[in-house]
N, C-alpha and C. Protein backbone atom coordinates (compact mmCIF):
# COMPACT_ATOMS: atom_id res chain seq x y z
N UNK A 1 14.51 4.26 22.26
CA UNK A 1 13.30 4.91 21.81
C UNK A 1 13.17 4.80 20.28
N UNK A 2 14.20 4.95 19.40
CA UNK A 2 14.26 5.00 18.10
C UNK A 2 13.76 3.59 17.60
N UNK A 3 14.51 2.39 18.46
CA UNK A 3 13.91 0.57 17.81
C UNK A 3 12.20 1.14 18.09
N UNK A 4 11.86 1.42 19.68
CA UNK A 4 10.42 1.15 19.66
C UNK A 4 9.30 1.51 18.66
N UNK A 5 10.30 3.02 18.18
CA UNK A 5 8.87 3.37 17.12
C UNK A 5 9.30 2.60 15.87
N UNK A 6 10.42 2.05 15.23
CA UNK A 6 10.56 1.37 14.27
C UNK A 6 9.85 0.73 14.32
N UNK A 7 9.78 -0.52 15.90
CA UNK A 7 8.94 -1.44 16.05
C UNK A 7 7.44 -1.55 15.81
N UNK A 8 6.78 -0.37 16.17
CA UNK A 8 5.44 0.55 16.15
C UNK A 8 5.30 0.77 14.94
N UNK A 9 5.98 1.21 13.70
CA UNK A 9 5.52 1.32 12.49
C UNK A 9 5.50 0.57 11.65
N UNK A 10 6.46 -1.22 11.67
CA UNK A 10 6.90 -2.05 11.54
C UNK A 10 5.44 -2.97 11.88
N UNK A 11 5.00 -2.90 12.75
CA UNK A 11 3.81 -3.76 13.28
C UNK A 11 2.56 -2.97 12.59
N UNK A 12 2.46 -1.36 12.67
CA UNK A 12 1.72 -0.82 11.84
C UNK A 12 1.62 -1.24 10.38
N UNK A 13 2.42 -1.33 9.74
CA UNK A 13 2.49 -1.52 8.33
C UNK A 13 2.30 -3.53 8.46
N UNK A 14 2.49 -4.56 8.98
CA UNK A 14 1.96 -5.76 8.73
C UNK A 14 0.64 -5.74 9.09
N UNK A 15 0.36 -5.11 10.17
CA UNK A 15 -0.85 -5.31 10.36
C UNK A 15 -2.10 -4.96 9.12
N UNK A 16 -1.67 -3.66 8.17
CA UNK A 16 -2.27 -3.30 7.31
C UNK A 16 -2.12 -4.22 6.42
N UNK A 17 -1.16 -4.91 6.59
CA UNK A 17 -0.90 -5.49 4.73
C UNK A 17 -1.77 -6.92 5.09
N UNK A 18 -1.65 -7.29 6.40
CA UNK A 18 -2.76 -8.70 6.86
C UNK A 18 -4.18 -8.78 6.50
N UNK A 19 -4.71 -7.64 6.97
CA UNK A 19 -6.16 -6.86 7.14
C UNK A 19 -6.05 -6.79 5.02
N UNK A 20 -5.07 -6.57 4.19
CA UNK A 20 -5.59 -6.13 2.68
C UNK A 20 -5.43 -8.12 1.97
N UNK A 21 -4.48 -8.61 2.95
CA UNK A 21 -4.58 -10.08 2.06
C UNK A 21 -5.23 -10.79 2.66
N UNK A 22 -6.31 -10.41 3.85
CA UNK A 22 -7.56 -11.25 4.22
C UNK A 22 -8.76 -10.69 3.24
N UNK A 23 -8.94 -9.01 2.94
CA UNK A 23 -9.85 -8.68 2.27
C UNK A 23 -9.72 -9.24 1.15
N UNK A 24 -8.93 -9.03 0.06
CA UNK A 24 -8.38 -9.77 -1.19
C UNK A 24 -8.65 -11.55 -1.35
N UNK A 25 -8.67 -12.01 -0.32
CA UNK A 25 -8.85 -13.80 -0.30
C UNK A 25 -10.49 -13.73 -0.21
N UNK A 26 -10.56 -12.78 0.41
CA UNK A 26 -12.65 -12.70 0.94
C UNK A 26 -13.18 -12.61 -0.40
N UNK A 27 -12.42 -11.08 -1.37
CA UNK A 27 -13.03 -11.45 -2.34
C UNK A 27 -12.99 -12.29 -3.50
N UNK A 28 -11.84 -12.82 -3.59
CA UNK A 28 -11.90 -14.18 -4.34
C UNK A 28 -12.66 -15.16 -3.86
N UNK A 29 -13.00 -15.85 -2.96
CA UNK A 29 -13.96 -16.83 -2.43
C UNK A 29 -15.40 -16.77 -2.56
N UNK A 30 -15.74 -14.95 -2.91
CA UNK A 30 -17.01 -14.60 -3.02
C UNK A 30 -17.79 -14.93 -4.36
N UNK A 31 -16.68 -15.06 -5.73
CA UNK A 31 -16.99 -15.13 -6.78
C UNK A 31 -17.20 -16.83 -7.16
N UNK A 32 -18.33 -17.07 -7.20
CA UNK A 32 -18.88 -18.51 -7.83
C UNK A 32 -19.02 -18.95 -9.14
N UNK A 33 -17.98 -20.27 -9.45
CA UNK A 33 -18.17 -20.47 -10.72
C UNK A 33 -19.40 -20.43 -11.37
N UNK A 34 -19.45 -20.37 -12.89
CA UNK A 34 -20.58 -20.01 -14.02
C UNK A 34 -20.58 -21.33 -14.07
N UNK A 35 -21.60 -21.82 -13.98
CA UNK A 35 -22.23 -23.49 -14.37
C UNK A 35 -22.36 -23.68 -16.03
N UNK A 36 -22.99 -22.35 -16.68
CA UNK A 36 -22.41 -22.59 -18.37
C UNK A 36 -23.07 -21.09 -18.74
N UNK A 37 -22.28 -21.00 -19.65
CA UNK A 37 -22.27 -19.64 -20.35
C UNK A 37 -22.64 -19.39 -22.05
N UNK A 38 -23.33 -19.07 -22.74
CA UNK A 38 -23.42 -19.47 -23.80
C UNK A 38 -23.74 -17.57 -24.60
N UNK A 39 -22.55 -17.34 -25.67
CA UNK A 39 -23.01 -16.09 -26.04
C UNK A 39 -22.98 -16.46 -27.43
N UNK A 40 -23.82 -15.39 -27.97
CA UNK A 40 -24.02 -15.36 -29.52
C UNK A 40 -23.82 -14.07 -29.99
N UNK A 41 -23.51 -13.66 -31.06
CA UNK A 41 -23.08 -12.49 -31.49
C UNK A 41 -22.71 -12.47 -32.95
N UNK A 42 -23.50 -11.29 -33.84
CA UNK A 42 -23.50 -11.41 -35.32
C UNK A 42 -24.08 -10.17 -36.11
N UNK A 43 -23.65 -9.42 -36.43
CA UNK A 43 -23.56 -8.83 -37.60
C UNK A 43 -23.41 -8.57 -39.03
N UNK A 44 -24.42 -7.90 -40.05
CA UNK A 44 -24.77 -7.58 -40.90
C UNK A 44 -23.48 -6.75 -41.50
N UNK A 45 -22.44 -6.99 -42.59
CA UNK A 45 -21.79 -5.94 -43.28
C UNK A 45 -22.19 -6.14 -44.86
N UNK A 46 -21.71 -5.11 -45.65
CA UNK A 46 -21.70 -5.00 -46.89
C UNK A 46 -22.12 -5.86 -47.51
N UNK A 47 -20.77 -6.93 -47.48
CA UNK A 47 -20.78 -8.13 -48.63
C UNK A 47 -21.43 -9.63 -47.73
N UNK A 48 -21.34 -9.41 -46.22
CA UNK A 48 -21.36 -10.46 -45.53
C UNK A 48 -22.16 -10.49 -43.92
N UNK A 49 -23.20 -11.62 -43.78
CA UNK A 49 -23.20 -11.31 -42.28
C UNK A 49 -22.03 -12.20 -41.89
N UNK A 50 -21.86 -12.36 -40.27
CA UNK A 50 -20.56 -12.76 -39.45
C UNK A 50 -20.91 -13.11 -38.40
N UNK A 51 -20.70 -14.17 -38.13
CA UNK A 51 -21.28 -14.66 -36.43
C UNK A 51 -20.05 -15.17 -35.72
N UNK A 52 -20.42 -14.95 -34.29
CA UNK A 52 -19.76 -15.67 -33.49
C UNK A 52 -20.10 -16.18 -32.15
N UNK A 53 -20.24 -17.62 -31.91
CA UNK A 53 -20.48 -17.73 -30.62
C UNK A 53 -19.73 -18.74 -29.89
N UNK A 54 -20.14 -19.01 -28.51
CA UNK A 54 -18.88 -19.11 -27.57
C UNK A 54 -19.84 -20.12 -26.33
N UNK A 55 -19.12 -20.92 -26.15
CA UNK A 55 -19.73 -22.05 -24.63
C UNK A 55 -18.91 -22.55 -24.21
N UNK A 56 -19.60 -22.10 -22.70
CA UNK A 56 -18.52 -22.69 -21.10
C UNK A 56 -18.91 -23.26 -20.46
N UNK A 57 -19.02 -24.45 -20.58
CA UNK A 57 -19.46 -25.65 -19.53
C UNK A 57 -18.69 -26.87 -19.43
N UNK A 58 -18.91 -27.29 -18.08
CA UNK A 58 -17.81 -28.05 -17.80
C UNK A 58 -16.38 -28.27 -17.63
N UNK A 59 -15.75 -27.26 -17.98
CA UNK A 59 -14.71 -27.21 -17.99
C UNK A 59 -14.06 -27.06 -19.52
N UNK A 60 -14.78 -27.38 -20.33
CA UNK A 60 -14.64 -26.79 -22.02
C UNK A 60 -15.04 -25.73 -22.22
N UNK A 61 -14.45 -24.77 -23.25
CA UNK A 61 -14.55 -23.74 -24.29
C UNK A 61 -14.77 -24.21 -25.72
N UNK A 62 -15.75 -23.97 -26.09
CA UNK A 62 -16.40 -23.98 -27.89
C UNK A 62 -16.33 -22.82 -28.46
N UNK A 63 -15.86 -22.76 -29.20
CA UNK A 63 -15.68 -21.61 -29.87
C UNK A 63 -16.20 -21.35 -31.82
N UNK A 64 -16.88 -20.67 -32.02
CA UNK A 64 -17.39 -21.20 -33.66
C UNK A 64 -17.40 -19.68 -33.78
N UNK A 65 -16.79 -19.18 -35.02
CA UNK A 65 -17.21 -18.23 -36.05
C UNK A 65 -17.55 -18.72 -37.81
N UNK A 66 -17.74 -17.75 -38.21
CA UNK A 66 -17.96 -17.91 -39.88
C UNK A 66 -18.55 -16.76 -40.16
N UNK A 67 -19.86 -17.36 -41.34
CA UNK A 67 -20.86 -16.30 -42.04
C UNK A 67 -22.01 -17.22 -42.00
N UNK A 68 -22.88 -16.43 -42.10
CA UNK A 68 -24.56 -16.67 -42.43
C UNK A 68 -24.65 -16.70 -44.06
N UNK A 69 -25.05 -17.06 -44.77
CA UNK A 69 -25.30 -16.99 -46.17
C UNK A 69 -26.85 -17.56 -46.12
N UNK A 70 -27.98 -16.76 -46.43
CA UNK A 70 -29.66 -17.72 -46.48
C UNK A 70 -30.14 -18.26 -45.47
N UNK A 71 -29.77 -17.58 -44.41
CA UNK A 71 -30.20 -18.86 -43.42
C UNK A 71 -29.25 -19.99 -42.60
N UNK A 72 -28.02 -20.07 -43.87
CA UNK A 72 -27.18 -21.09 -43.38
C UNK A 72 -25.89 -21.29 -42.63
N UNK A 73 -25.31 -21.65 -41.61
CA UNK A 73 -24.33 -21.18 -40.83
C UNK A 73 -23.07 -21.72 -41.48
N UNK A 74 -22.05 -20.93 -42.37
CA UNK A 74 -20.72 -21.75 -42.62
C UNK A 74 -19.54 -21.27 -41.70
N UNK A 75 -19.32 -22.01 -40.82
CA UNK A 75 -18.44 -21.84 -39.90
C UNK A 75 -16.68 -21.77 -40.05
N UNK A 76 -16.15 -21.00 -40.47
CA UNK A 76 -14.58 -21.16 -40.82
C UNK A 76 -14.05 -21.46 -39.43
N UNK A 77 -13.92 -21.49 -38.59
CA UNK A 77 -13.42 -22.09 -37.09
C UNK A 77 -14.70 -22.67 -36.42
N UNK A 78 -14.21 -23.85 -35.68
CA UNK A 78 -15.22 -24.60 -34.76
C UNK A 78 -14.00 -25.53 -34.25
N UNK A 79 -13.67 -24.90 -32.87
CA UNK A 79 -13.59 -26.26 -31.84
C UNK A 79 -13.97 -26.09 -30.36
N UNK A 80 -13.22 -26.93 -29.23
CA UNK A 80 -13.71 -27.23 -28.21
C UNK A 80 -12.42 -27.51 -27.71
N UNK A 81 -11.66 -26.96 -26.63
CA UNK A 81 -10.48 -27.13 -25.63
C UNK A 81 -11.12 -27.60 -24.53
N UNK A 82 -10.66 -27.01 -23.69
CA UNK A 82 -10.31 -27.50 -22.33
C UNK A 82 -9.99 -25.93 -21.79
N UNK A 83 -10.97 -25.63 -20.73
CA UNK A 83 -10.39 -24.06 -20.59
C UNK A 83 -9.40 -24.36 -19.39
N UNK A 84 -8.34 -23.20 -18.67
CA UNK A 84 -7.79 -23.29 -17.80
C UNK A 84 -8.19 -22.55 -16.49
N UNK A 85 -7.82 -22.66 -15.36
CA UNK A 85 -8.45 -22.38 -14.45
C UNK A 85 -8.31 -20.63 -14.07
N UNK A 86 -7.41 -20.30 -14.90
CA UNK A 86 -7.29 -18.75 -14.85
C UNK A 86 -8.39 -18.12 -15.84
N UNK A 87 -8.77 -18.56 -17.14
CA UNK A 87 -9.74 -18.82 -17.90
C UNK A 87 -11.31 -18.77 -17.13
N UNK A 88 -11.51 -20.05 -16.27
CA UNK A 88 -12.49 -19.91 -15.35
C UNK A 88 -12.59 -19.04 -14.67
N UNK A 89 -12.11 -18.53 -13.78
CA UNK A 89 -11.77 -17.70 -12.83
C UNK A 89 -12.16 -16.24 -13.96
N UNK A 90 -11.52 -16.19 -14.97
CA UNK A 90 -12.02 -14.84 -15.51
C UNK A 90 -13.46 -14.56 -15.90
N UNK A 91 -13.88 -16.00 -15.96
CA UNK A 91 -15.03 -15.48 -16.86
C UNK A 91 -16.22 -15.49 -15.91
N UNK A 92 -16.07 -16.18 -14.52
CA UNK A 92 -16.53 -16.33 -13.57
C UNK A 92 -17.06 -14.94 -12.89
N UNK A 93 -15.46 -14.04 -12.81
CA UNK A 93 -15.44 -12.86 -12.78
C UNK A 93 -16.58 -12.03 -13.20
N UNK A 94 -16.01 -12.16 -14.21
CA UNK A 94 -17.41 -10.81 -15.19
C UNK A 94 -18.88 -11.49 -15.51
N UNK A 95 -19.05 -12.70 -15.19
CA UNK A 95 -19.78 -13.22 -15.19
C UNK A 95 -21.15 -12.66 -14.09
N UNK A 96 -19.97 -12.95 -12.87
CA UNK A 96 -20.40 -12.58 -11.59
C UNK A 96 -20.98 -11.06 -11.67
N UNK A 97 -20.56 -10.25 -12.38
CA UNK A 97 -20.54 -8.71 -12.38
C UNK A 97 -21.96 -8.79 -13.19
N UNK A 98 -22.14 -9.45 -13.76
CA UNK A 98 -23.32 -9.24 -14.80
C UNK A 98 -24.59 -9.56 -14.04
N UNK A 99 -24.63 -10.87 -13.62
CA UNK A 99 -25.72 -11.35 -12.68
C UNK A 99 -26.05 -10.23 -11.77
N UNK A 100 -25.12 -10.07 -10.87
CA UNK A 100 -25.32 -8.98 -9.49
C UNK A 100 -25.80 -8.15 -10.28
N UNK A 101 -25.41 -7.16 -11.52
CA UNK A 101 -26.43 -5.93 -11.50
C UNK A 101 -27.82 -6.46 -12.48
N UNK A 102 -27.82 -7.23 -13.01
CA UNK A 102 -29.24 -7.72 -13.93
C UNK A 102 -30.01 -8.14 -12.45
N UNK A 103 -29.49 -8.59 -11.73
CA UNK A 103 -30.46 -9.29 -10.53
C UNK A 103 -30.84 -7.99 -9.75
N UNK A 104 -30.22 -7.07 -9.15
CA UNK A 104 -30.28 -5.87 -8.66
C UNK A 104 -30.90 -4.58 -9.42
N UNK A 105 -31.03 -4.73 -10.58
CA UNK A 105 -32.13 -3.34 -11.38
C UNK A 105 -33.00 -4.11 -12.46
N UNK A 106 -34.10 -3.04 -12.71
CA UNK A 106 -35.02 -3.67 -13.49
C UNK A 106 -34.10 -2.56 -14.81
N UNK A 107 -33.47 -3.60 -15.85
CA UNK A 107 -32.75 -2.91 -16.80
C UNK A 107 -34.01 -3.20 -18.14
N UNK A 108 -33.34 -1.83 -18.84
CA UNK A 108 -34.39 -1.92 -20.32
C UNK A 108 -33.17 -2.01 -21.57
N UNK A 109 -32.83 -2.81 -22.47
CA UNK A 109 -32.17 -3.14 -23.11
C UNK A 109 -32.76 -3.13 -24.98
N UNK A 110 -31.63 -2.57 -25.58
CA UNK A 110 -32.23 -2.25 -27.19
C UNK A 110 -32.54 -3.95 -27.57
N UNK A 111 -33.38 -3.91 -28.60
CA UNK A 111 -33.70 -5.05 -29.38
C UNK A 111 -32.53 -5.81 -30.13
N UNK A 112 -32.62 -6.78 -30.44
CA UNK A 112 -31.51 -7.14 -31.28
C UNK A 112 -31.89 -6.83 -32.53
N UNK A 113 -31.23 -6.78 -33.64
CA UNK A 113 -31.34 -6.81 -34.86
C UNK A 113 -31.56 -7.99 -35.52
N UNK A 114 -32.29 -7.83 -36.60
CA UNK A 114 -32.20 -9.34 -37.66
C UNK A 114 -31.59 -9.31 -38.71
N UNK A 115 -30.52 -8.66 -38.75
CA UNK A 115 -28.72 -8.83 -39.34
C UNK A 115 -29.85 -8.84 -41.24
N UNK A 116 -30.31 -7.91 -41.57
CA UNK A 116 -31.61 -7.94 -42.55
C UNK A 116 -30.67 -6.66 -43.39
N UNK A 117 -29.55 -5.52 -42.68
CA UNK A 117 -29.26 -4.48 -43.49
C UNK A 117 -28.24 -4.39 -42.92
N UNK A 118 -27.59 -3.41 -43.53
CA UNK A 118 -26.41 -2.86 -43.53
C UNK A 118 -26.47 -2.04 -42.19
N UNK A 119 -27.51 -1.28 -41.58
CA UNK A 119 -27.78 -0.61 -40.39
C UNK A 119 -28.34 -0.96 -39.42
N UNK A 120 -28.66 -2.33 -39.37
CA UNK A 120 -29.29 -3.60 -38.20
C UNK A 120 -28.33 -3.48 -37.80
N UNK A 121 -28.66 -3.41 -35.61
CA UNK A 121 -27.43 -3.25 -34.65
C UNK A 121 -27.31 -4.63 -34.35
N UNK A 122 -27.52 -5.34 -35.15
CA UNK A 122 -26.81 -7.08 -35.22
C UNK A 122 -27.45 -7.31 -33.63
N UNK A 123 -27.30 -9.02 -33.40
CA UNK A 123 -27.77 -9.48 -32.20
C UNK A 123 -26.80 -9.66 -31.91
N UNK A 124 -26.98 -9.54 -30.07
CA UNK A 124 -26.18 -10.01 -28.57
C UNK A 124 -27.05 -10.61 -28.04
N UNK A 125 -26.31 -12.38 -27.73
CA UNK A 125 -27.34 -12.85 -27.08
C UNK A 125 -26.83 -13.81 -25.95
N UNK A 126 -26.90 -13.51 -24.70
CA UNK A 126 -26.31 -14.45 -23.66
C UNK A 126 -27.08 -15.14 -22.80
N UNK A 127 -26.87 -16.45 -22.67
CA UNK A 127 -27.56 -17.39 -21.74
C UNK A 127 -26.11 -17.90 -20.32
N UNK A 128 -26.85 -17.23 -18.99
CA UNK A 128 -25.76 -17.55 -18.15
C UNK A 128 -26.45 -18.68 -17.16
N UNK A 129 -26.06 -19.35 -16.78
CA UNK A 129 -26.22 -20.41 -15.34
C UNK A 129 -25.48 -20.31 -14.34
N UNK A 130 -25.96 -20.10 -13.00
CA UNK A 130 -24.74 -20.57 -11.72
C UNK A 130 -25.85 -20.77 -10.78
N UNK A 131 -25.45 -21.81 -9.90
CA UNK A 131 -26.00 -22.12 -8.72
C UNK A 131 -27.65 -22.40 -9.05
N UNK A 132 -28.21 -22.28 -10.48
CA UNK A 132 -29.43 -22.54 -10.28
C UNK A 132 -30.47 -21.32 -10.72
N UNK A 133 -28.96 -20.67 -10.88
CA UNK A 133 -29.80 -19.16 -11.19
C UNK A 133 -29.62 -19.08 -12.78
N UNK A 134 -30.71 -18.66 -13.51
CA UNK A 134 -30.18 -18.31 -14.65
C UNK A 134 -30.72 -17.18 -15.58
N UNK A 135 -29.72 -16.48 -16.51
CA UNK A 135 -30.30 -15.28 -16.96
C UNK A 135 -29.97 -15.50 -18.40
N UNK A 136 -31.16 -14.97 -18.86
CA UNK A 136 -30.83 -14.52 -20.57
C UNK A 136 -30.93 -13.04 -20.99
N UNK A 137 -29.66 -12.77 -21.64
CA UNK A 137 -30.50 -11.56 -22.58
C UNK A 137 -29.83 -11.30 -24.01
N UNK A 138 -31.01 -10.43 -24.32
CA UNK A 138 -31.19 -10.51 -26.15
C UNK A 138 -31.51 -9.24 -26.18
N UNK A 139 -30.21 -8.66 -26.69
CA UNK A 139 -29.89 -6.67 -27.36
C UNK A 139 -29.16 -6.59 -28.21
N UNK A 140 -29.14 -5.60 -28.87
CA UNK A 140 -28.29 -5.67 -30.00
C UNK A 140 -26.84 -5.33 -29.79
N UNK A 141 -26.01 -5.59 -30.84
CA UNK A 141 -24.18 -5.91 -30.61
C UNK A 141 -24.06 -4.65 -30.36
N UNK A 142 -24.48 -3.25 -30.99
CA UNK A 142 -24.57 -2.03 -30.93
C UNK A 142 -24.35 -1.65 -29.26
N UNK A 143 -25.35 -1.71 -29.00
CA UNK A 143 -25.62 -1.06 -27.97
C UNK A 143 -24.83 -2.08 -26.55
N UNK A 144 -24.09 -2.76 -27.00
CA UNK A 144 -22.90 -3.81 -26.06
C UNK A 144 -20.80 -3.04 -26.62
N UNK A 145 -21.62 -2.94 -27.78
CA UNK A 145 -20.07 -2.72 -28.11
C UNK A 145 -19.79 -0.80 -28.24
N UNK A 146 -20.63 -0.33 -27.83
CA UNK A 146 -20.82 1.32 -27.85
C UNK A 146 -21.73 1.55 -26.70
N UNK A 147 -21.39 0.96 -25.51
CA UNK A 147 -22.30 1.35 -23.71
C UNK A 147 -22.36 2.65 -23.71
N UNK A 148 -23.84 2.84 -22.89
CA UNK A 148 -24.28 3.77 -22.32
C UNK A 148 -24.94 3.71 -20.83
N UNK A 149 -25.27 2.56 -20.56
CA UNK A 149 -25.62 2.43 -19.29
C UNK A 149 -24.07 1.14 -18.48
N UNK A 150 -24.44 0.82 -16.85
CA UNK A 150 -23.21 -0.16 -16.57
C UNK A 150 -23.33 -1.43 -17.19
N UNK A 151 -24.81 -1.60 -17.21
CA UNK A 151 -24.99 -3.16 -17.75
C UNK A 151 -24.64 -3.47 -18.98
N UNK A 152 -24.89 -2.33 -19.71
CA UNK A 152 -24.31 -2.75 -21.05
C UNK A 152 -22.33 -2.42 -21.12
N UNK A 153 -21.87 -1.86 -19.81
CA UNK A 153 -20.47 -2.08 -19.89
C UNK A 153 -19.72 -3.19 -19.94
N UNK A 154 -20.71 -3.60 -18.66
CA UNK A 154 -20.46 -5.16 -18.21
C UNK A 154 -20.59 -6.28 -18.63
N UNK A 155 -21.52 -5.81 -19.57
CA UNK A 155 -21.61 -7.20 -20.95
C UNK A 155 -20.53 -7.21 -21.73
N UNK A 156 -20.12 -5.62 -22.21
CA UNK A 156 -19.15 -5.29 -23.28
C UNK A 156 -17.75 -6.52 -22.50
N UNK A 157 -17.58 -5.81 -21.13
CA UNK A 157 -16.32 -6.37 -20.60
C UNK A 157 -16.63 -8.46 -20.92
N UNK A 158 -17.85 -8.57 -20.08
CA UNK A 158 -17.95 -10.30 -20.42
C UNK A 158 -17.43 -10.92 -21.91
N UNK A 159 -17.77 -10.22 -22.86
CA UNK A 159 -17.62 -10.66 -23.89
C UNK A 159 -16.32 -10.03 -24.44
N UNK A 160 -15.60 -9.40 -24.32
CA UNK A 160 -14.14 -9.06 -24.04
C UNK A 160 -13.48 -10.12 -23.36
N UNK A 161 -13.68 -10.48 -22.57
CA UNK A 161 -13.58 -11.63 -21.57
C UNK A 161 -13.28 -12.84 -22.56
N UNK A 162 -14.89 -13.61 -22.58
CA UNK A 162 -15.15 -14.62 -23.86
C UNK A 162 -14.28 -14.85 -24.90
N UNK A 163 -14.05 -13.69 -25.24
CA UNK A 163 -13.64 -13.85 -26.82
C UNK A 163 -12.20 -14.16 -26.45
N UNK A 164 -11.55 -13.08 -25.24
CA UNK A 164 -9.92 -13.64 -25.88
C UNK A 164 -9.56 -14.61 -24.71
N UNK A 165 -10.40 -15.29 -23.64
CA UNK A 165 -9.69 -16.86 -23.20
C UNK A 165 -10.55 -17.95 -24.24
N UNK A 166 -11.64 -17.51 -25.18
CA UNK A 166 -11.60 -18.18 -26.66
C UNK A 166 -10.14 -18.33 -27.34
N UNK A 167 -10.07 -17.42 -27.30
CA UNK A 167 -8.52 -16.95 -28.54
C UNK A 167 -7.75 -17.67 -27.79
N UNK A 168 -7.31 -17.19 -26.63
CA UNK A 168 -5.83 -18.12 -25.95
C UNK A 168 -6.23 -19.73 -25.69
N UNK A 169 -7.46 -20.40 -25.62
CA UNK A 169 -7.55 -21.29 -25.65
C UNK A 169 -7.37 -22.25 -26.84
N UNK A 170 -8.26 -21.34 -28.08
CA UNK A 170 -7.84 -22.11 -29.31
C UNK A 170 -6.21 -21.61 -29.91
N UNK A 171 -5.84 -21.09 -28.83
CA UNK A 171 -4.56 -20.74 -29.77
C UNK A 171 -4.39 -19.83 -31.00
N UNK A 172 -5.38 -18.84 -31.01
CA UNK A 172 -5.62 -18.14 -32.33
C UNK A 172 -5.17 -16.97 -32.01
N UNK A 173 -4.68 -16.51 -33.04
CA UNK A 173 -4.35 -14.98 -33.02
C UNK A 173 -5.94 -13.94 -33.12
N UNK A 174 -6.92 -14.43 -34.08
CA UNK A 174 -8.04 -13.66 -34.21
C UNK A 174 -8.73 -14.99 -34.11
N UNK A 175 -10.37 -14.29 -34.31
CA UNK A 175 -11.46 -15.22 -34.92
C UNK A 175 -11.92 -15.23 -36.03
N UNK A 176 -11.37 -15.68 -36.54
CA UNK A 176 -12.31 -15.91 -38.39
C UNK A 176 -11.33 -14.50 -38.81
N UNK A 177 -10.28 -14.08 -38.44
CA UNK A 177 -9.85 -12.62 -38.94
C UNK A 177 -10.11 -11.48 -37.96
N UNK A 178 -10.72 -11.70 -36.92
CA UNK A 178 -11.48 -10.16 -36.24
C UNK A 178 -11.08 -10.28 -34.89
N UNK A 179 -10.15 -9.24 -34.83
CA UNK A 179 -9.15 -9.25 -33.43
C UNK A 179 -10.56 -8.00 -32.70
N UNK A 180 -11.62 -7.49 -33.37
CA UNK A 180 -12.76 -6.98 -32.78
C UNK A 180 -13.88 -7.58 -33.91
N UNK A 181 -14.86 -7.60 -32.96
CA UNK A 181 -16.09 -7.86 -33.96
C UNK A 181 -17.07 -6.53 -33.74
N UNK A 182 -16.91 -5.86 -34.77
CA UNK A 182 -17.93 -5.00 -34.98
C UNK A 182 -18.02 -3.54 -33.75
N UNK A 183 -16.55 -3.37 -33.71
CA UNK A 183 -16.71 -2.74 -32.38
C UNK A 183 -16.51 -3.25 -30.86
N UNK A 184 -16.77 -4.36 -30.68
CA UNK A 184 -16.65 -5.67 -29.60
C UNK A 184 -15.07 -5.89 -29.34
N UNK A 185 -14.37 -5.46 -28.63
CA UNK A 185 -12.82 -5.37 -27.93
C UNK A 185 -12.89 -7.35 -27.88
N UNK A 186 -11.61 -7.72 -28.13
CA UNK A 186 -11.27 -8.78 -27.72
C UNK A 186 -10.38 -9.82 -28.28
C-alpha cells in the first residue's frame, strides 16, 4: 500500500511538471520575431543635448550615441554587430508586449519634446515591424522613463531591453558614459 501511493504521487507530480513544460514551450512559440525595430531617444541637459538610438533588423544591432550641437549629430559611438539569438528572443519579447497592448487600447501618450530647454521631456521615438504589422510612437523620454500607465511600462521595459543587448553586443560597459539615460534603466 505504501509503493502504491508513492506511485500515485510520483505520477501526480510528472504529470504536473508535463502539463507546466508543454505550457512554457506554448508560450515561447507564441512570441514572433520583430522584423525591425528602430528607437530614438534624446535629451536636453545643462551644457548638452544627448541622443541615442538603436536598430534591429536582420539579424544586426546598430547602435549610435553622442550629442546634438545646432542641429548637428556628433556621434561618440556608432556600430553594427551581429545580435545573438538570446538577444532576439529578448527583444522579440518586449517587443511582443508592446504591440499586444498598443493594438488592444486606444492609448493617449505625452508629446515629445524639442530637446529646446533644460525642462523639455526630451523625445521617445519607436518604429516597430512584425509580420506586416507596424507601429510607431512619438512621447516624450519623461513620461517612458517615469510610467504611469502599462504602456508606458512596457516601453520603459523595451528600451531597457534595447539598450543593454546594445551594450552586450557592442561590448560596452555604458553608452557614450550613461549606464541610464535620463532616467531610462539599462
Amino acid at each position: 500500500m505504501k509503493y502504491l501511493f508513492s506511485f500515485f504521487i510520483a505520477c501526480s507530480f510528472l504529470a504536473g511538471c508535463s502539463s507546466s513544460i508543454s505550457d512554457t514551450g506554448s508560450e515561447q512559440a507564441e512570441i514572433r520575431p520583430v522584423d525591425s525595430l528602430e528607437l530614438y531617444i534624446s535629451r536636453k541637459s545643462l551644457t548638452k543635448t544627448e541622443f541615442e538610438q538603436f536598430k534591429f533588423a536582420d539579424g544586426q544591432i546598430y547602435g549610435e550615441c553622442g550629442t546634438i550641437v545646432g542641429g548637428r549629430y556628433y556621434p561618440t559611438l556608432q556600430d553594427i554587430r551581429p545580435s545573438s539569438s538570446d538577444s532576439a528572443r529578448a527583444i522579440a519579447s518586449a517587443s511582443d508586449s508592446v504591440l499586444d497592448m498598443a493594438a488592444a487600447e486606444d492609448f493617449h501618450l505625452d508629446s515629445p519634446g524639442k530637446n529646446t530647454s533644460l525642462f523639455d521631456p526630451g523625445q521617445f521615438l519607436l518604429s516597430l515591424q512584425r509580420d506586416g504589422e507596424a507601429i510607431r510612437i512619438e512621447t516624450s523620454l519623461d513620461s517612458v522613463s517615469e510610467p504611469t500607465s502599462p504602456l508606458q511600462r512596457r516601453l520603459m521595459v523595451l528600451a531597457q531591453v534595447v539598450r543593454q543587448t546594445t551594450r552586450d553586443a557592442l561590448h560596452e560597459a555604458t553608452l557614450c558614459g550613461n549606464t541610464d539615460f535620463y532616467g531610462l534603466p539599462g
